[in-house]
Protein backbone atom coordinates (compact mmCIF):
# COMPACT_ATOMS: atom_id res chain seq x y z
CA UNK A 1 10.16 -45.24 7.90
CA UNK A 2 7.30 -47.42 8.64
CA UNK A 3 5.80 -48.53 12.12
CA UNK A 4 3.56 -51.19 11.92
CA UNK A 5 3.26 -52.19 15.72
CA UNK A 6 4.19 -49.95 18.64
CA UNK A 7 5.07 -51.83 22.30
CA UNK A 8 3.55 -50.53 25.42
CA UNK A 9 4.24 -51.48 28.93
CA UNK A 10 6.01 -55.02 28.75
CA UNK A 11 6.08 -55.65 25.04
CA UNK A 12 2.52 -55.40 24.70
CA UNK A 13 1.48 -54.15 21.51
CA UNK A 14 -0.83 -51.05 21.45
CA UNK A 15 -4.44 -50.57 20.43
CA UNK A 16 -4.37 -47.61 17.91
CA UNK A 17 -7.95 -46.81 18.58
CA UNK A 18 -7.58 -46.10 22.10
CA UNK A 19 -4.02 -46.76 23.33
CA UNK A 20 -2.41 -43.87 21.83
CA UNK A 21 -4.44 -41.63 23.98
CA UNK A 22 -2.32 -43.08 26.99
CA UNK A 23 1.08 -43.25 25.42
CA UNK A 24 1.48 -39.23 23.75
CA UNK A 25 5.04 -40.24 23.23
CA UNK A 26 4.08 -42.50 20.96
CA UNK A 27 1.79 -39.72 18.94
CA UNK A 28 5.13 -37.46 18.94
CA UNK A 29 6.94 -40.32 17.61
CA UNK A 30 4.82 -41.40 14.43
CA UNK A 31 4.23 -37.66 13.28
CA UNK A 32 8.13 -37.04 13.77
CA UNK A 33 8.16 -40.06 11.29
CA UNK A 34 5.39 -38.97 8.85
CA UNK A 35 6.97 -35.68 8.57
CA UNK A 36 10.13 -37.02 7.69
CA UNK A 37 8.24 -39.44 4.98
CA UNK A 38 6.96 -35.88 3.57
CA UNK A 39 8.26 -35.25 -0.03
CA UNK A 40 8.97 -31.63 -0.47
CA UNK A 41 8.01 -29.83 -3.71
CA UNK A 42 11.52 -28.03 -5.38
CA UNK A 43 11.60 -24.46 -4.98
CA UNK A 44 11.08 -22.34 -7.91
CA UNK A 45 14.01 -20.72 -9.93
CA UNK A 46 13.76 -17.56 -11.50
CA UNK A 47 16.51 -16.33 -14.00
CA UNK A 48 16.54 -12.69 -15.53
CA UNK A 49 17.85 -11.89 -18.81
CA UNK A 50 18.12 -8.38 -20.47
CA UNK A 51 15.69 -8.11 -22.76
CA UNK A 52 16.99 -4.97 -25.05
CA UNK A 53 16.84 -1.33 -24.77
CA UNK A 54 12.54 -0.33 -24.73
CA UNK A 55 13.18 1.80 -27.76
CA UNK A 56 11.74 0.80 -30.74
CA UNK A 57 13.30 1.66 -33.75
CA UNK A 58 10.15 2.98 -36.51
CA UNK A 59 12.92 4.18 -39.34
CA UNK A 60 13.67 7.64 -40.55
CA UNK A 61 14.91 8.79 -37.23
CA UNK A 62 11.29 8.20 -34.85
CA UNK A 63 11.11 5.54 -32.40
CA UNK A 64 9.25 4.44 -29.61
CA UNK A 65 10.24 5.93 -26.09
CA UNK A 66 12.88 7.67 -28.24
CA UNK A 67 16.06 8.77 -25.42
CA UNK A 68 14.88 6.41 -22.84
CA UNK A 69 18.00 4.48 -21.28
CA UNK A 70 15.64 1.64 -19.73
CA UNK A 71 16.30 -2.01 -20.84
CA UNK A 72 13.60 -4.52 -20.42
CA UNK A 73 13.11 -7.38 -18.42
CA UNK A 74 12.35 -11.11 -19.44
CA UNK A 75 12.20 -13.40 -15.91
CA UNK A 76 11.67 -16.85 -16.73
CA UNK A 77 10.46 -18.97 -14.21
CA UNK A 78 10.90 -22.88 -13.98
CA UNK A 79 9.74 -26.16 -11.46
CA UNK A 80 13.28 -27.75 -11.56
CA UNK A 81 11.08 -31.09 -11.37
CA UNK A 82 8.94 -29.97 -14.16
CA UNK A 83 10.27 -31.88 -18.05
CA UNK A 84 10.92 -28.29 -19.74
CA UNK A 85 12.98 -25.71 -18.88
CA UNK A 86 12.83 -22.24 -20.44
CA UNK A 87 14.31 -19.51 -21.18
CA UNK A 88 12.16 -16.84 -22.63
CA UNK A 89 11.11 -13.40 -23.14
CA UNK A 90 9.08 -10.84 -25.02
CA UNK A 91 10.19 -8.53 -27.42
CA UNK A 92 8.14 -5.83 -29.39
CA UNK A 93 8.88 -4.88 -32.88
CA UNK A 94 7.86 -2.86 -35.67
CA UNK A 95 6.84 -4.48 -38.84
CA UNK A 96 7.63 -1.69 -41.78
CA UNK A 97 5.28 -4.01 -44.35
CA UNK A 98 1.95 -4.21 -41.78
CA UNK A 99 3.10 -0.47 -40.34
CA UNK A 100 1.99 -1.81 -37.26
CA UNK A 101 3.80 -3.71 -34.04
CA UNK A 102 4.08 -6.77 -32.47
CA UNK A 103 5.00 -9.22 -29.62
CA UNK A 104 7.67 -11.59 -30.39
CA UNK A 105 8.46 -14.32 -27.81
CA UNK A 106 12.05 -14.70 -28.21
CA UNK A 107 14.27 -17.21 -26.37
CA UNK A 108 14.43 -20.87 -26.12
CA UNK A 109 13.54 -24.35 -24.31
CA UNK A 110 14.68 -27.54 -23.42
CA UNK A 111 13.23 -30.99 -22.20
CA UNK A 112 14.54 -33.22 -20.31
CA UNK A 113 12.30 -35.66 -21.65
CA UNK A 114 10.34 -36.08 -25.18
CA UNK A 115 7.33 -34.82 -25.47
CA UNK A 116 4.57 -34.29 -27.53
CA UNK A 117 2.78 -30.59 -26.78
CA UNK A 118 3.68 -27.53 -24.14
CA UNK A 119 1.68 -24.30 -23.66
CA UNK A 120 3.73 -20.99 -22.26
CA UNK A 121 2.22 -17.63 -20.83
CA UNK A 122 4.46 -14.55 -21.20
CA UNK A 123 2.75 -12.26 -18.52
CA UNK A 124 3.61 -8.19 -19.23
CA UNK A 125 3.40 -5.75 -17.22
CA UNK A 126 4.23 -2.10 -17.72
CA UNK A 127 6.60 0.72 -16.23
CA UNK A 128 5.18 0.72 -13.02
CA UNK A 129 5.20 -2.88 -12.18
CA UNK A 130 1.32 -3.52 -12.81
CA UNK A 131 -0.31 -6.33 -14.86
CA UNK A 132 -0.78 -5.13 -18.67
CA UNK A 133 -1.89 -8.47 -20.40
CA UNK A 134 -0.91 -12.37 -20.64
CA UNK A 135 0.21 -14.22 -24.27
CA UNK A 136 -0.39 -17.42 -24.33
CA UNK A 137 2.13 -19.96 -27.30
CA UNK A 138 0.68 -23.58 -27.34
CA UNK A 139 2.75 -25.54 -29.49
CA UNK A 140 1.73 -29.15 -30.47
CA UNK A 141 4.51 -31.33 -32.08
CA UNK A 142 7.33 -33.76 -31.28
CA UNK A 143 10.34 -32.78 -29.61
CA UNK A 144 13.11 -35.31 -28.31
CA UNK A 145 14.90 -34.91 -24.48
CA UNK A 146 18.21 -32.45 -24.34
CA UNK A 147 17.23 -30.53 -27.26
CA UNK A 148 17.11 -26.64 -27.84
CA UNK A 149 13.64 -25.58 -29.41
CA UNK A 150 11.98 -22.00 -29.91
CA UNK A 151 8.58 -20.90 -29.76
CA UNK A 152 8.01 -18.16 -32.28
CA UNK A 153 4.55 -16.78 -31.25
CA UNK A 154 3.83 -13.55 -32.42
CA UNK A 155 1.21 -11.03 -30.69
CA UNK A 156 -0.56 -8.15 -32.43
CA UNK A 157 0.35 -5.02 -30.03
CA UNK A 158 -0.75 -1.62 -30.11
CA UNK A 159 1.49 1.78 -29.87
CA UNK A 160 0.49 2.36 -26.32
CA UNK A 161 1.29 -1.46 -25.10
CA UNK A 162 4.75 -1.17 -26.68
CA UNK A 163 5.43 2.15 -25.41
CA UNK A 164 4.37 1.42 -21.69
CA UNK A 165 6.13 -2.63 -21.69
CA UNK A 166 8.97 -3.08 -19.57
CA UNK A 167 8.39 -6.74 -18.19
CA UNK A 168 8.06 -10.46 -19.19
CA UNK A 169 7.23 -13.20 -16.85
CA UNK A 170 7.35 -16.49 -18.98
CA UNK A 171 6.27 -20.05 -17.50
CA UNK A 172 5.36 -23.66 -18.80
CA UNK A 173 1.51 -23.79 -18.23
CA UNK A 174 0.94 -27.32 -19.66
CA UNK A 175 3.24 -30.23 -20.89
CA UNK A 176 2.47 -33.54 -22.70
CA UNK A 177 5.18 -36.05 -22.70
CA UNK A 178 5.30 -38.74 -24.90
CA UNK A 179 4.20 -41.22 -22.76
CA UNK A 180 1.03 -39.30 -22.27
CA UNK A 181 1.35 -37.45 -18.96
CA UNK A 182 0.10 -33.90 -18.51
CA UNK A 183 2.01 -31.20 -16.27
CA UNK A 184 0.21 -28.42 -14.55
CA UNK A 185 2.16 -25.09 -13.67
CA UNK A 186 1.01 -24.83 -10.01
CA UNK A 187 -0.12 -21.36 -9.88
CA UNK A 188 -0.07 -21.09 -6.45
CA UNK A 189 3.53 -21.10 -6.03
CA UNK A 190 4.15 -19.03 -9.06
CA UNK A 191 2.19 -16.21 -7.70
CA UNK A 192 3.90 -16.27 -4.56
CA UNK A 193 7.52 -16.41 -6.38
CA UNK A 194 6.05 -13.06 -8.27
CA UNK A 195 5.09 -11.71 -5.05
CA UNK A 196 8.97 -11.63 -3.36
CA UNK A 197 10.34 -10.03 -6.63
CA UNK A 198 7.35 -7.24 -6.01
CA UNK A 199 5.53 -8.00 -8.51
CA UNK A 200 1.73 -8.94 -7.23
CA UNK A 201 -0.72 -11.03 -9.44
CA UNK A 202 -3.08 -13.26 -8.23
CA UNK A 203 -3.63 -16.79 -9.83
CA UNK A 204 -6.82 -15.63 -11.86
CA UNK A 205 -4.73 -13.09 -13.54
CA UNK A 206 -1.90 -15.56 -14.77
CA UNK A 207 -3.66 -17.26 -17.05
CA UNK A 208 -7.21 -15.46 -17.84
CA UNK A 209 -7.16 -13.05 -20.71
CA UNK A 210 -4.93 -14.94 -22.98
CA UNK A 211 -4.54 -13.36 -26.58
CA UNK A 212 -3.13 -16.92 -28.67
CA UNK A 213 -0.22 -15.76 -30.89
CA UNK A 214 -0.97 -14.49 -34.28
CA UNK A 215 0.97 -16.95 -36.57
CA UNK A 216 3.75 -15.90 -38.81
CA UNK A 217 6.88 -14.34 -38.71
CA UNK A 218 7.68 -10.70 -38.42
């Protein structure tokens, strides 16, 4: 809705600069309109998907966390307004060949829109609900609207990490479209989302300390 002259007393129209001080009814009425005008931003959506039992299977009967029952947690969470949607997690393994482990981000996305380039942060944290580490997966290449894609980054990890790992929080940092627009995650809101499903992290902490994936396959 837009006002663009006001009547007074008689059908006189009203001086902005000065007249609204006499006429408060009128100030109530244009900020009932502005706030009506006000575009709201879409609330955040957080889906949960079972991310596998936290053993870890070594070979010749050892294992990681070896007659735990716990299953770990990959939370995804997406701006309905944003151009990709995910659905993503983190997974350790055991590589037999490297006799070491590593972070596999396992899952897939989808656009709504083509695009060019999108960066995702997988942020862990361990059996007690505090902040182990963020992984960071920037993938630059082509990828047309309304279809599936993965993002196979791979992390190195240590013993400890994949012992103590229970939780993945995944989100779209940065998108390029085709037509050359950039989309920023707004942190902000993400932290606060993290904050009502008890998990606290500040803004800093959802992006700084960022290992980029390792390259490769498992």
């Amino acid at each position: 809705m837009v006002i663009s002259m006001i009547l007074g007393p008689r059908g006189r129209s009203l001086d902005w600069g000065r007249e609204l001080i006499k006429y408060p009814f009128v100030c109530l009425l244009v900020a009932s309109s502005l706030v009506g005008q006000v575009k709201q931003a879409p609330a955040l959506l957080v889906d949960h998907s079972d991310g596998g039992p936290v053993v870890t299977e070594l070979g010749y009967g050892i294992a990681v966390n070896k007659g735990s029952t716990l299953h770990r947690d990959w939370i995804s969470v997406n701006d309905p307004s944003y151009p990709v949607q995910i659905l993503l997690g983190v997974q350790p393994n055991y590589v037999k060949s490297k006799s070491g482990y590593q972070f596999v981000l396992k899952g897939d996305g989808k656009p709504s829109q083509p695009i060019t380039a999108v960066r995702v942060v997988s942020v862990l944290f361990d059996v007690w609900g505090n902040h182990m580490q963020n992984l960071a997966d920037t993938e630059i290449s082509d990828k047309p609207a309304d279809a599936f894609f993965s993002l196979p980054g791979t992390w190195y990890a240590s013993e400890n990490d994949v012992s103590e790992f229970l939780t993945s929080v995944t989100y779209v940092r940065y998108v390029r479209t085709a037509d050359g627009k950039i989309w920023s995650a707004n942190l902000a809101a993400i932290s606060k989302k993290l904050a009502e499903i008890q998990f606290k992290i500040s803004e800093l902490n959802l992006e700084s300390s960022q290992p980029e994936k390792t390259g490769g396959k498992p």
